[in-house]
PDB file of N, CA and C in Angstrom:
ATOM      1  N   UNK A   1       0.843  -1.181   0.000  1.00  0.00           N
ATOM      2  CA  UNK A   1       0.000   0.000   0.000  1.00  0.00           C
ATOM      3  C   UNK A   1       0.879   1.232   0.000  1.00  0.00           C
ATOM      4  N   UNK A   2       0.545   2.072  -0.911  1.00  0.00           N
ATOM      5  CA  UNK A   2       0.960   3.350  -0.498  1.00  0.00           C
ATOM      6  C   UNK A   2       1.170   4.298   0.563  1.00  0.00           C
ATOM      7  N   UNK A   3       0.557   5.243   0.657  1.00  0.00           N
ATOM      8  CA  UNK A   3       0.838   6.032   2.069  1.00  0.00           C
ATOM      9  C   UNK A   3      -0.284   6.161   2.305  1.00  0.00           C
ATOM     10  N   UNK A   4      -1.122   4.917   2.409  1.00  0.00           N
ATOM     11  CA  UNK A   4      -1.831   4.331   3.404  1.00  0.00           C
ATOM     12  C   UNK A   4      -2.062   4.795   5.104  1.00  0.00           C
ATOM     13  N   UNK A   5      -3.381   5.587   4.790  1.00  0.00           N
ATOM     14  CA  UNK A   5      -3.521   6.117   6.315  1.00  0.00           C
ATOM     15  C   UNK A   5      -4.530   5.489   7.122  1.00  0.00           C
ATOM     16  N   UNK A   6      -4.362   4.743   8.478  1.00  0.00           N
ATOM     17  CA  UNK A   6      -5.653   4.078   8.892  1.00  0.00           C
ATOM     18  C   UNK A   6      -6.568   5.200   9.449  1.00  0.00           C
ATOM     19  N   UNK A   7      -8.150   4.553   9.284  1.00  0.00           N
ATOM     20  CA  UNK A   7      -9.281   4.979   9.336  1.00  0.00           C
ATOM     21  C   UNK A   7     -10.062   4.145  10.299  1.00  0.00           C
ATOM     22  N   UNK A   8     -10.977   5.154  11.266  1.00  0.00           N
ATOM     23  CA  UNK A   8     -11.700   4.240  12.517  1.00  0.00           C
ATOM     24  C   UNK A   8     -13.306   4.756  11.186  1.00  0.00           C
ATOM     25  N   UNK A   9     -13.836   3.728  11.174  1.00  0.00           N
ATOM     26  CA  UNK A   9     -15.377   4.418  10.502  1.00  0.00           C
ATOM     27  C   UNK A   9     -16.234   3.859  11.644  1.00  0.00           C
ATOM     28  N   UNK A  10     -17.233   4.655  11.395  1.00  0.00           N
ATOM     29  CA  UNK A  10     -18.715   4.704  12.669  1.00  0.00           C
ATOM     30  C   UNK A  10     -19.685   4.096  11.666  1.00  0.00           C
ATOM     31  N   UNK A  11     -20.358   3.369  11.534  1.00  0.00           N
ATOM     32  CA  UNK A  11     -21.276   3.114  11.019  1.00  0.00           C
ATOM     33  C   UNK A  11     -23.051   2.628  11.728  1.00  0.00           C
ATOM     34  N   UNK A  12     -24.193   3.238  12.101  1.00  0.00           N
ATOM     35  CA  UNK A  12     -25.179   2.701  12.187  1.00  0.00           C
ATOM     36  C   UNK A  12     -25.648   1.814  11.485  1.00  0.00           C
ATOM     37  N   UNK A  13     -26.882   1.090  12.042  1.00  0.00           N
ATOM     38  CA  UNK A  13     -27.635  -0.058  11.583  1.00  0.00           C
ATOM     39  C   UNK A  13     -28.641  -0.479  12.742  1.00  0.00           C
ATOM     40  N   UNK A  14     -29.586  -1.023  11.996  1.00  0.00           N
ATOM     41  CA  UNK A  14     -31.269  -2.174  13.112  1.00  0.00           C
ATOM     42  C   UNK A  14     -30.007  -3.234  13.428  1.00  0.00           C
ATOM     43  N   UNK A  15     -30.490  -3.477  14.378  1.00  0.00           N
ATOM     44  CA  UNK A  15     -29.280  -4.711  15.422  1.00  0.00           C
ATOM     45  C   UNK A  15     -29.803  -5.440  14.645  1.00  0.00           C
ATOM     46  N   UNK A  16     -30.786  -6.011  13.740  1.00  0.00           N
ATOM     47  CA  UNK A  16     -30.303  -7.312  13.134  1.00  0.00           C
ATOM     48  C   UNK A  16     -30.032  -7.658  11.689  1.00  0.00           C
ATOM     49  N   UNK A  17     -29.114  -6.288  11.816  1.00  0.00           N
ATOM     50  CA  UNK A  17     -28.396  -6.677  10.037  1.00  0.00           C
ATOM     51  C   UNK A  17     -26.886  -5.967  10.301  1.00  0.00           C
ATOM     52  N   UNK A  18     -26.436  -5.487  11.459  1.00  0.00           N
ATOM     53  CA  UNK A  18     -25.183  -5.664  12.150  1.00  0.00           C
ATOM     54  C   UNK A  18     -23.693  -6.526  11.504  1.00  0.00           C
ATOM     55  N   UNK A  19     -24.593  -8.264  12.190  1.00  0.00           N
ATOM     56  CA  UNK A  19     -23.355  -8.823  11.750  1.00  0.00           C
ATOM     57  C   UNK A  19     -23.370  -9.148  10.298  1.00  0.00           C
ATOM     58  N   UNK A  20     -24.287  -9.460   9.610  1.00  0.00           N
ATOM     59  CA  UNK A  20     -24.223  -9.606   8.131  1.00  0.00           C
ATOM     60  C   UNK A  20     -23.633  -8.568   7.318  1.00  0.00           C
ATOM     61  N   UNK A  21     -23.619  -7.652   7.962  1.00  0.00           N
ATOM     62  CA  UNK A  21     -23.085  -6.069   7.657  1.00  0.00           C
ATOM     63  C   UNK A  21     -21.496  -6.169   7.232  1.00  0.00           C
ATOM     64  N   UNK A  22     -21.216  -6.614   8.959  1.00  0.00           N
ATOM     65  CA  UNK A  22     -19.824  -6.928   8.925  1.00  0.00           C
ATOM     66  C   UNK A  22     -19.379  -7.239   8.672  1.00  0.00           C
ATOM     67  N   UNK A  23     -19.762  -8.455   8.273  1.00  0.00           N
ATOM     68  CA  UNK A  23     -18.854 -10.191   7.885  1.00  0.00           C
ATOM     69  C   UNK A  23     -18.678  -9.955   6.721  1.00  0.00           C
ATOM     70  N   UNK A  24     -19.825  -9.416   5.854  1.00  0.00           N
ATOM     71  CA  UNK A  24     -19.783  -8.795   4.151  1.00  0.00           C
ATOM     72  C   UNK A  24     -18.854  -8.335   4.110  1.00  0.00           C
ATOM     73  N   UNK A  25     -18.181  -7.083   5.077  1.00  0.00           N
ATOM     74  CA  UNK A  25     -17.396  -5.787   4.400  1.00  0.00           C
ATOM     75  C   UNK A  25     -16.127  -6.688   4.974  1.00  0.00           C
ATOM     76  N   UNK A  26     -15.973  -7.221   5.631  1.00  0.00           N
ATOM     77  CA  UNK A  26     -14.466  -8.245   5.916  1.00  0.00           C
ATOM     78  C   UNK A  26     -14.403  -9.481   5.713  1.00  0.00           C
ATOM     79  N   UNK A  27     -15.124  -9.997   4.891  1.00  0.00           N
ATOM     80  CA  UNK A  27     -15.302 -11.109   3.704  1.00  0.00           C
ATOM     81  C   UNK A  27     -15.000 -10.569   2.673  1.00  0.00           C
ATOM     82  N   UNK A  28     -15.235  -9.230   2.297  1.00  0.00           N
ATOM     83  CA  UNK A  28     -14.628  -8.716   1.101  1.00  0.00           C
ATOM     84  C   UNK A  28     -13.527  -7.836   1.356  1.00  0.00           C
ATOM     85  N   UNK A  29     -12.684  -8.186   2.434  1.00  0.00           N
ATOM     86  CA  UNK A  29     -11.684  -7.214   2.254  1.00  0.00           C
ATOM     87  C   UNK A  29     -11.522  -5.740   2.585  1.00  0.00           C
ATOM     88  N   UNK A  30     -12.754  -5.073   2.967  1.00  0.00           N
ATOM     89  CA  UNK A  30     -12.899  -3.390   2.375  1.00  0.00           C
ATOM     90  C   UNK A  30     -12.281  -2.648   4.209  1.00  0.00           C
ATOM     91  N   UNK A  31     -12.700  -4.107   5.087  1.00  0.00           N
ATOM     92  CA  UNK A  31     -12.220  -3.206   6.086  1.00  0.00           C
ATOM     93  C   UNK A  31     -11.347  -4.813   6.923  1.00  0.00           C
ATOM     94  N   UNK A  32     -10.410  -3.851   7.928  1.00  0.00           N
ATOM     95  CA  UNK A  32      -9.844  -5.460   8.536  1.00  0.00           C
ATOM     96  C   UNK A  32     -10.683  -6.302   9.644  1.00  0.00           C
ATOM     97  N   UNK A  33     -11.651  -5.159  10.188  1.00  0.00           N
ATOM     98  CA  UNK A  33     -11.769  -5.447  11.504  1.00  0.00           C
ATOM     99  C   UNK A  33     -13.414  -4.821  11.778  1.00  0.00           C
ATOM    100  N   UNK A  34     -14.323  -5.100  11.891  1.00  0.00           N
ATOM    101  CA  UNK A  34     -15.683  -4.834  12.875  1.00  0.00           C
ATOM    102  C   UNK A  34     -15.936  -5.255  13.901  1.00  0.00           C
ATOM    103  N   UNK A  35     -15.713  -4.137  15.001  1.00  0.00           N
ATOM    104  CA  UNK A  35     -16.611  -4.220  16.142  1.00  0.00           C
ATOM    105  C   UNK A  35     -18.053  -3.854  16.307  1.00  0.00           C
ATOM    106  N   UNK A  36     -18.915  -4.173  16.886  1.00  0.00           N
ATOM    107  CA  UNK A  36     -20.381  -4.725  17.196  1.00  0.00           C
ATOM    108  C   UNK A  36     -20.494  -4.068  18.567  1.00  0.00           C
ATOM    109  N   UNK A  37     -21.415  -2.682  18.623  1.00  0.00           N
ATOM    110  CA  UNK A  37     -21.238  -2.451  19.715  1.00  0.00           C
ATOM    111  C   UNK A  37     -23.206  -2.770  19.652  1.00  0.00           C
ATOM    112  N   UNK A  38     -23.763  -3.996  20.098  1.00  0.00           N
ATOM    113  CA  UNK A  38     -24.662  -4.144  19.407  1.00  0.00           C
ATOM    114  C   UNK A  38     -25.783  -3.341  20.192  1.00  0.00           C
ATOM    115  N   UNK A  39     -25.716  -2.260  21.002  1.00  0.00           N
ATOM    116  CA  UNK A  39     -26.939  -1.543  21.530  1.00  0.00           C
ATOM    117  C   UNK A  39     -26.822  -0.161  21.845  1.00  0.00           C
ATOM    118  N   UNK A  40     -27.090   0.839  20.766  1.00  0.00           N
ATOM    119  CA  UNK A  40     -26.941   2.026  21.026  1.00  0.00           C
ATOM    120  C   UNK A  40     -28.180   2.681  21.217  1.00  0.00           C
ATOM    121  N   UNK A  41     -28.531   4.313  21.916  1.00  0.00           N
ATOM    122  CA  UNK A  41     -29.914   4.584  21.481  1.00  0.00           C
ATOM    123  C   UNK A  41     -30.052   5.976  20.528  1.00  0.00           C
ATOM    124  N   UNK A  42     -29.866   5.907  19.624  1.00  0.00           N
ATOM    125  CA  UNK A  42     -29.695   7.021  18.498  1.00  0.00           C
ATOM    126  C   UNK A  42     -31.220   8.246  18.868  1.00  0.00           C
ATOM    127  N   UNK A  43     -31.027   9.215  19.059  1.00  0.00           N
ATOM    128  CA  UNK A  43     -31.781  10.325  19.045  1.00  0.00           C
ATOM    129  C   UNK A  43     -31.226  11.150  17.591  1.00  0.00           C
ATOM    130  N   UNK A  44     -32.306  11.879  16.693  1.00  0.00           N
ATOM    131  CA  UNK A  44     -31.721  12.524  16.112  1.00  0.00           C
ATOM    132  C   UNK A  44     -32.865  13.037  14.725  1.00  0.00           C
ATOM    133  N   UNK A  45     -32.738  13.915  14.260  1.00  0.00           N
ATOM    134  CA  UNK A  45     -33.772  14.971  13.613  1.00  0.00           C
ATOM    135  C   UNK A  45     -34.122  14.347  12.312  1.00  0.00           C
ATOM    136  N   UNK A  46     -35.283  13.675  11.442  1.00  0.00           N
ATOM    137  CA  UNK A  46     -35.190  12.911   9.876  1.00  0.00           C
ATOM    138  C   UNK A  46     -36.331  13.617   9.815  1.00  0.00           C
ATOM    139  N   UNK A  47     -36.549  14.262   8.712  1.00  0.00           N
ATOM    140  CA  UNK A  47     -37.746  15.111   7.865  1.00  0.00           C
ATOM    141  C   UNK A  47     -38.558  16.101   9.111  1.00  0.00           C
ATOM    142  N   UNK A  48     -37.716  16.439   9.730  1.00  0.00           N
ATOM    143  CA  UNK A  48     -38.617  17.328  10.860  1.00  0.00           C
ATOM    144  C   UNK A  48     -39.078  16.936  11.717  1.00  0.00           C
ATOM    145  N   UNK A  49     -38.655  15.559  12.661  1.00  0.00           N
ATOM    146  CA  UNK A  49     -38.899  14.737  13.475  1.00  0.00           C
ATOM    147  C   UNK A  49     -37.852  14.606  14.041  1.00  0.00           C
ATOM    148  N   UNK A  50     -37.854  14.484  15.344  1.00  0.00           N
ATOM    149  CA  UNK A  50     -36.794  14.259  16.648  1.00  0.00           C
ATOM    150  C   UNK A  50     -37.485  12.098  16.500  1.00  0.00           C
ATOM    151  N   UNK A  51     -36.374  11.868  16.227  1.00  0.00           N
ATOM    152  CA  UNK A  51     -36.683  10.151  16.362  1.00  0.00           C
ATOM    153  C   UNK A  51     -35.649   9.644  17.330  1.00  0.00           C
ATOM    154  N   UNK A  52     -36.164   8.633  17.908  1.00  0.00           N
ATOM    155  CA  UNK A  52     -35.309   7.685  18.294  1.00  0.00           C
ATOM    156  C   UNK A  52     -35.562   6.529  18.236  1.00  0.00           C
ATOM    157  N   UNK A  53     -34.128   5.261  18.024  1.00  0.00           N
ATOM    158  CA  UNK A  53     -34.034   4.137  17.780  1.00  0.00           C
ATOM    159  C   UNK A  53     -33.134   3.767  18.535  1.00  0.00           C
ATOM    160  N   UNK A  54     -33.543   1.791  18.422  1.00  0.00           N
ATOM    161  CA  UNK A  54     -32.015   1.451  18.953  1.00  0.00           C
ATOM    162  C   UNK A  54     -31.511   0.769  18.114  1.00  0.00           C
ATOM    163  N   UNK A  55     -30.460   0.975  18.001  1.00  0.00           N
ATOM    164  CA  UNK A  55     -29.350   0.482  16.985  1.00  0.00           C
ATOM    165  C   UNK A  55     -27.904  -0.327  17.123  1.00  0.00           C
ATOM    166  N   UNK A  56     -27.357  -0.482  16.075  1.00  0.00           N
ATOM    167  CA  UNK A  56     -26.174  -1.328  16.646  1.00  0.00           C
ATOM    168  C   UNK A  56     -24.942  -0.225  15.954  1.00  0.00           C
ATOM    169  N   UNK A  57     -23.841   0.055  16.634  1.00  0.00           N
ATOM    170  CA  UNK A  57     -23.013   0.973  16.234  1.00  0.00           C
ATOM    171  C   UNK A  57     -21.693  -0.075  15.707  1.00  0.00           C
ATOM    172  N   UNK A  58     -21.123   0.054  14.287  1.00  0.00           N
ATOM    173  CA  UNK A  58     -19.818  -0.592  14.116  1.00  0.00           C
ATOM    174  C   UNK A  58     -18.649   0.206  13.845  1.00  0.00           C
ATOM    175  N   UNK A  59     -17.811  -0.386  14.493  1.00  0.00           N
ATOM    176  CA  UNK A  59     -16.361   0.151  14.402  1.00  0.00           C
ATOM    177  C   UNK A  59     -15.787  -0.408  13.716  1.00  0.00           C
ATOM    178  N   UNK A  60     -15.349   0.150  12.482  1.00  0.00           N
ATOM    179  CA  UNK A  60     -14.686  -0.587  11.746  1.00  0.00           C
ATOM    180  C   UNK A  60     -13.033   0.027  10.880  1.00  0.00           C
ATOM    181  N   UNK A  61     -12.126  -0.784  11.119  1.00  0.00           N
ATOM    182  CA  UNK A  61     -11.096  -0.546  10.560  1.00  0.00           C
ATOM    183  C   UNK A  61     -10.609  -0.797   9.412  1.00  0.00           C
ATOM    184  N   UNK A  62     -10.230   0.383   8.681  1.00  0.00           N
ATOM    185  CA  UNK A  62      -9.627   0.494   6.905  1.00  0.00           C
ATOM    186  C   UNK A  62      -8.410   1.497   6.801  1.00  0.00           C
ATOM    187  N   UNK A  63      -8.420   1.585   5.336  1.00  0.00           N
ATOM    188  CA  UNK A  63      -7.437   3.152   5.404  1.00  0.00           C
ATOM    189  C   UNK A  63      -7.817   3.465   4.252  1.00  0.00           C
ATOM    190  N   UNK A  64      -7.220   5.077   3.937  1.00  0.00           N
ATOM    191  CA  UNK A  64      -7.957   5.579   3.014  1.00  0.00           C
ATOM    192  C   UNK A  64      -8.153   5.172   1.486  1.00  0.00           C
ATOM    193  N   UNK A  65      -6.987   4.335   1.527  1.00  0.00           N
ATOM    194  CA  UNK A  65      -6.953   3.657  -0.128  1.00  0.00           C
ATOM    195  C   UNK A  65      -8.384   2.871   0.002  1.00  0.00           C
ATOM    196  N   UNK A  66      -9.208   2.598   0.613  1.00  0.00           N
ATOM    197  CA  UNK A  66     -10.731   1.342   0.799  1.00  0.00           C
ATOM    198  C   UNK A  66     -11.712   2.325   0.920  1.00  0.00           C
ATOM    199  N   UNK A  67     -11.527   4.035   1.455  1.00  0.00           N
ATOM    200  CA  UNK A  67     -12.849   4.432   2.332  1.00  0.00           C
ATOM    201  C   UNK A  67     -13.676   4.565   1.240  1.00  0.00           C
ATOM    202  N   UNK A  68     -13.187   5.164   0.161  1.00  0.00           N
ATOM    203  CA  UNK A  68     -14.443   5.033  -0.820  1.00  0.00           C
ATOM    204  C   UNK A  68     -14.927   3.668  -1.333  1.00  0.00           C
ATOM    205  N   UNK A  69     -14.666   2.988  -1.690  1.00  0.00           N
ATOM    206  CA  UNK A  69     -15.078   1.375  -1.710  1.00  0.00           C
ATOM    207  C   UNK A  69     -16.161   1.141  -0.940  1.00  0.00           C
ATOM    208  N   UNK A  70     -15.168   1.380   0.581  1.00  0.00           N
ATOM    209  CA  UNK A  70     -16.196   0.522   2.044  1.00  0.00           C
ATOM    210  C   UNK A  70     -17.475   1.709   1.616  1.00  0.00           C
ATOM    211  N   UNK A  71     -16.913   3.215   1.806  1.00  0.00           N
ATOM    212  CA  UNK A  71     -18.616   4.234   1.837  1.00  0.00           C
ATOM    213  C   UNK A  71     -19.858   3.778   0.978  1.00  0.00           C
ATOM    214  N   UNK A  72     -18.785   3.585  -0.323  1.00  0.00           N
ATOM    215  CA  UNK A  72     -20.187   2.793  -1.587  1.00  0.00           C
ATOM    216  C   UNK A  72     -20.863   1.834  -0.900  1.00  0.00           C
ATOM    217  N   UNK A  73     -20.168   0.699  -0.829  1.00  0.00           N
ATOM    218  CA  UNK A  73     -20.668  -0.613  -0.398  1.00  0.00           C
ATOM    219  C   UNK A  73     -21.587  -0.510   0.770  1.00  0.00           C
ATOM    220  N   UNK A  74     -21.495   0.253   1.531  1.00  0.00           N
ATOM    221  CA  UNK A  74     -22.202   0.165   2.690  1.00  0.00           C
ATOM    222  C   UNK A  74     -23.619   1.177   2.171  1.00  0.00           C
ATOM    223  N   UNK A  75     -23.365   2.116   1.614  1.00  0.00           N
ATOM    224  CA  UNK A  75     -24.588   2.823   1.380  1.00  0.00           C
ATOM    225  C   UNK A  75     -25.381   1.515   0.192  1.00  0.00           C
ATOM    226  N   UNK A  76     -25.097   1.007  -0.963  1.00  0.00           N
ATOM    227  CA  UNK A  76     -25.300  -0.303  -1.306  1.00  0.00           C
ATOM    228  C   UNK A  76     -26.205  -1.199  -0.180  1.00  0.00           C
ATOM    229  N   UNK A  77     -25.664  -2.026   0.464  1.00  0.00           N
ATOM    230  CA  UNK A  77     -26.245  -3.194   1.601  1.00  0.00           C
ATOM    231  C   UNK A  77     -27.037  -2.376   2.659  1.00  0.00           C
ATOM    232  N   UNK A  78     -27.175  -0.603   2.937  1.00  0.00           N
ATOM    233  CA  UNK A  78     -27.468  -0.527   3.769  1.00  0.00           C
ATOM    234  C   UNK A  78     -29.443  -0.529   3.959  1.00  0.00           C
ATOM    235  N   UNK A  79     -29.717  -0.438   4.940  1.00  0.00           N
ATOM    236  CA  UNK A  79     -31.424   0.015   4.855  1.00  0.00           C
ATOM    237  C   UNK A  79     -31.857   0.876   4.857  1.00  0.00           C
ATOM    238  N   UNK A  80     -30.936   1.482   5.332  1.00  0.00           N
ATOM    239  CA  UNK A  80     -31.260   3.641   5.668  1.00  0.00           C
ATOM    240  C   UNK A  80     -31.408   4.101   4.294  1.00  0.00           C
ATOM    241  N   UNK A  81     -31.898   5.036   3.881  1.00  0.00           N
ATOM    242  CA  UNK A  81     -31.526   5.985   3.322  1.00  0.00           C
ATOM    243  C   UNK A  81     -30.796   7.014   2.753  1.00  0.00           C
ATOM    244  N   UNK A  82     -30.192   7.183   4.137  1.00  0.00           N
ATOM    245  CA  UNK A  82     -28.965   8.356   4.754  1.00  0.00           C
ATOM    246  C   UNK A  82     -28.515   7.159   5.438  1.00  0.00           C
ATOM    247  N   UNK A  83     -27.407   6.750   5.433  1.00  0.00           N
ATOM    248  CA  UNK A  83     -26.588   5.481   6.482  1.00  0.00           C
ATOM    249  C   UNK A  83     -25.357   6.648   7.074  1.00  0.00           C
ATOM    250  N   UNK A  84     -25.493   6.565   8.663  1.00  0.00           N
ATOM    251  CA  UNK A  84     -24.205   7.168   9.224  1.00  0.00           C
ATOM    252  C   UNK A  84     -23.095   6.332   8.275  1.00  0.00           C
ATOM    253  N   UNK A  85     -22.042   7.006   7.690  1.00  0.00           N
ATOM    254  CA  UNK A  85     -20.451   6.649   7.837  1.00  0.00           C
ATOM    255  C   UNK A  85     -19.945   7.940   7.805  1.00  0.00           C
ATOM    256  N   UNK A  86     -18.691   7.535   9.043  1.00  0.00           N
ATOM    257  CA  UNK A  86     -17.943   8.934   9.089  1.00  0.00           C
ATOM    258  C   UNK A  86     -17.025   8.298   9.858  1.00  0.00           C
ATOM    259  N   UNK A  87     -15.828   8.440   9.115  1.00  0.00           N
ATOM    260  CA  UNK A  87     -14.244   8.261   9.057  1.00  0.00           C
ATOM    261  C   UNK A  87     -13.700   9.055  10.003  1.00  0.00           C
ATOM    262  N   UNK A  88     -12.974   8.781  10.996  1.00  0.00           N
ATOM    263  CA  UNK A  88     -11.856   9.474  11.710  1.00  0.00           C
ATOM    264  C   UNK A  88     -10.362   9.093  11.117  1.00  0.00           C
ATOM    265  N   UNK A  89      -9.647   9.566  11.713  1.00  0.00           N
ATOM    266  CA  UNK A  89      -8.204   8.868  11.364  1.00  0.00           C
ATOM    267  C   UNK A  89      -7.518   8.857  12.529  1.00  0.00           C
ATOM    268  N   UNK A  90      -6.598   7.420  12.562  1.00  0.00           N
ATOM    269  CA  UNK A  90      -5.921   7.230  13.335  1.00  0.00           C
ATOM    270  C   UNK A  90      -4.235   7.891  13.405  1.00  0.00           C
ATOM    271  N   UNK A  91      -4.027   8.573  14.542  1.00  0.00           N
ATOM    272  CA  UNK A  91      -2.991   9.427  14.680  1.00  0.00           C
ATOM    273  C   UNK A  91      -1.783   8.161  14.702  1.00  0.00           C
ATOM    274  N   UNK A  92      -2.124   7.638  15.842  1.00  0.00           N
ATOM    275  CA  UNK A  92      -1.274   6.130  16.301  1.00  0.00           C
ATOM    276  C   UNK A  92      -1.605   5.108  16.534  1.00  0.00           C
ATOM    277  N   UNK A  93      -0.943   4.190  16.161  1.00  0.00           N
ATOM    278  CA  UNK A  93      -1.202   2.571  16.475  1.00  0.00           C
ATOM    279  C   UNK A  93      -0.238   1.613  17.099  1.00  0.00           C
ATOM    280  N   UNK A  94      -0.671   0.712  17.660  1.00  0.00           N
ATOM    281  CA  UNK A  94       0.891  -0.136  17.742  1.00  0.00           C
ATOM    282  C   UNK A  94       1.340  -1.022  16.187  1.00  0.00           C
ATOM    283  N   UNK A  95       2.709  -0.672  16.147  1.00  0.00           N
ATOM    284  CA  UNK A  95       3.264  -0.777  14.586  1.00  0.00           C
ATOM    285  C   UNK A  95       2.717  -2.110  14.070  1.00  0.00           C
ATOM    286  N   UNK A  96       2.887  -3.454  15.196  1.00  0.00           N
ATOM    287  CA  UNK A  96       2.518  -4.758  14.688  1.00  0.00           C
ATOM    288  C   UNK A  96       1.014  -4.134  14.220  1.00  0.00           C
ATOM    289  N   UNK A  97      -0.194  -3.937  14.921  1.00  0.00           N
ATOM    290  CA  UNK A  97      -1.473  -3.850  14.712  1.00  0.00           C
ATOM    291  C   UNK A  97      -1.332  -3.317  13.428  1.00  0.00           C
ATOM    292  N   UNK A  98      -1.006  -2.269  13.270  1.00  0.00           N
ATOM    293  CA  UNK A  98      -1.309  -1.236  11.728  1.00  0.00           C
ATOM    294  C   UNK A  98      -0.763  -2.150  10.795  1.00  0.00           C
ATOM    295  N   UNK A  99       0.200  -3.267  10.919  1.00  0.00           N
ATOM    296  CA  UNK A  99       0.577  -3.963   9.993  1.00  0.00           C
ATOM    297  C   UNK A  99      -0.509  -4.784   9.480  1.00  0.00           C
ATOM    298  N   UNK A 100      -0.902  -5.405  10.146  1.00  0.00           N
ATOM    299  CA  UNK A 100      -2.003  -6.526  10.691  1.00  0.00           C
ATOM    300  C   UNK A 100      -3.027  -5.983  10.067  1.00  0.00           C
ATOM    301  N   UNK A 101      -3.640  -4.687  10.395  1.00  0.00           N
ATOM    302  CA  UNK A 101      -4.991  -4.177   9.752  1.00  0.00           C
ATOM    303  C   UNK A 101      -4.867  -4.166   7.731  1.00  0.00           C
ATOM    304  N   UNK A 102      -3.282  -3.449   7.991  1.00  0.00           N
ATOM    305  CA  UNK A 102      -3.409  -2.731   6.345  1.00  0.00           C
ATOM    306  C   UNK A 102      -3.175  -4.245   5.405  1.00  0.00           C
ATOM    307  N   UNK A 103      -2.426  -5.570   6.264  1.00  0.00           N
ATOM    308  CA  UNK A 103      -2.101  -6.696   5.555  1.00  0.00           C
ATOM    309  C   UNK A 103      -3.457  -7.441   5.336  1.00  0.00           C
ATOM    310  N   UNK A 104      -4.410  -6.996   6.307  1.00  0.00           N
ATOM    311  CA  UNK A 104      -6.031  -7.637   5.867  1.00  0.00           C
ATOM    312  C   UNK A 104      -7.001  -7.387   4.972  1.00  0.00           C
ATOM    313  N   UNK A 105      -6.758  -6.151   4.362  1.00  0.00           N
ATOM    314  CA  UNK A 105      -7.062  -5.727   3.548  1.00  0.00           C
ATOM    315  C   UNK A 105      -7.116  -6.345   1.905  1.00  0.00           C
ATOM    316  N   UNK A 106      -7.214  -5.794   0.896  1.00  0.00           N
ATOM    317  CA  UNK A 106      -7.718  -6.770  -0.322  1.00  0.00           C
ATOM    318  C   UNK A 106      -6.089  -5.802  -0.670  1.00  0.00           C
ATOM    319  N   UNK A 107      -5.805  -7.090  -1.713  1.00  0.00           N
ATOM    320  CA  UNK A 107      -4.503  -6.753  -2.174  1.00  0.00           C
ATOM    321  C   UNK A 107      -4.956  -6.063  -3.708  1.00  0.00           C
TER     322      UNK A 107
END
């Protein structure tokens, strides 16, 4: 990989399309790693409505050479409409891990 920068992405979802979610996007490579934080309670404003749900929040690890890939794909498989993804970046890692993430990735 190039100068390959890792990426934490946030992604929502209904807790029961979570892990199928996951297993998809790291069955295909696009990210190394999903965590399942499987019970969140999302408040938040859709067509002029204060809604709330509960949801499952994933953490998932890539870098930027994938984020557009993983963003497609997930707006693709997702159910929403509007699907949260939003990328942070990772400042530091431990060197083995960042190896580990960017070597899981699709070649």
């Amino acid at each position: 990989m190039s100068e390959a920068k890792v990426l934490v992405v946030y992604v929502t979802c209904p807790q029961d399309k979570a892990a199928a979610l996951a297993e998809t996007l790291v069955q295909e490579k696009l990210v190394a790693c999903v965590n399942i934080v499987p019970r969140v309670t999302s408040v938040y404003s859709w067509q002029g409505e204060v809604v709330k749900d509960e949801e499952s929040l994933l953490v998932m690890k890539t870098s930027t050479d994938f984020y557009a890939r993983l963003e497609a794909r997930v707006k693709a498989l997702h159910s929403y409409d509007v699907p949260e993804v939003l990328a942070l970046p990772v400042e530091k890692g431990s060197k083995e891990y960042i190896g580990w993430l960017l070597g899981s990735l699709e070649k």
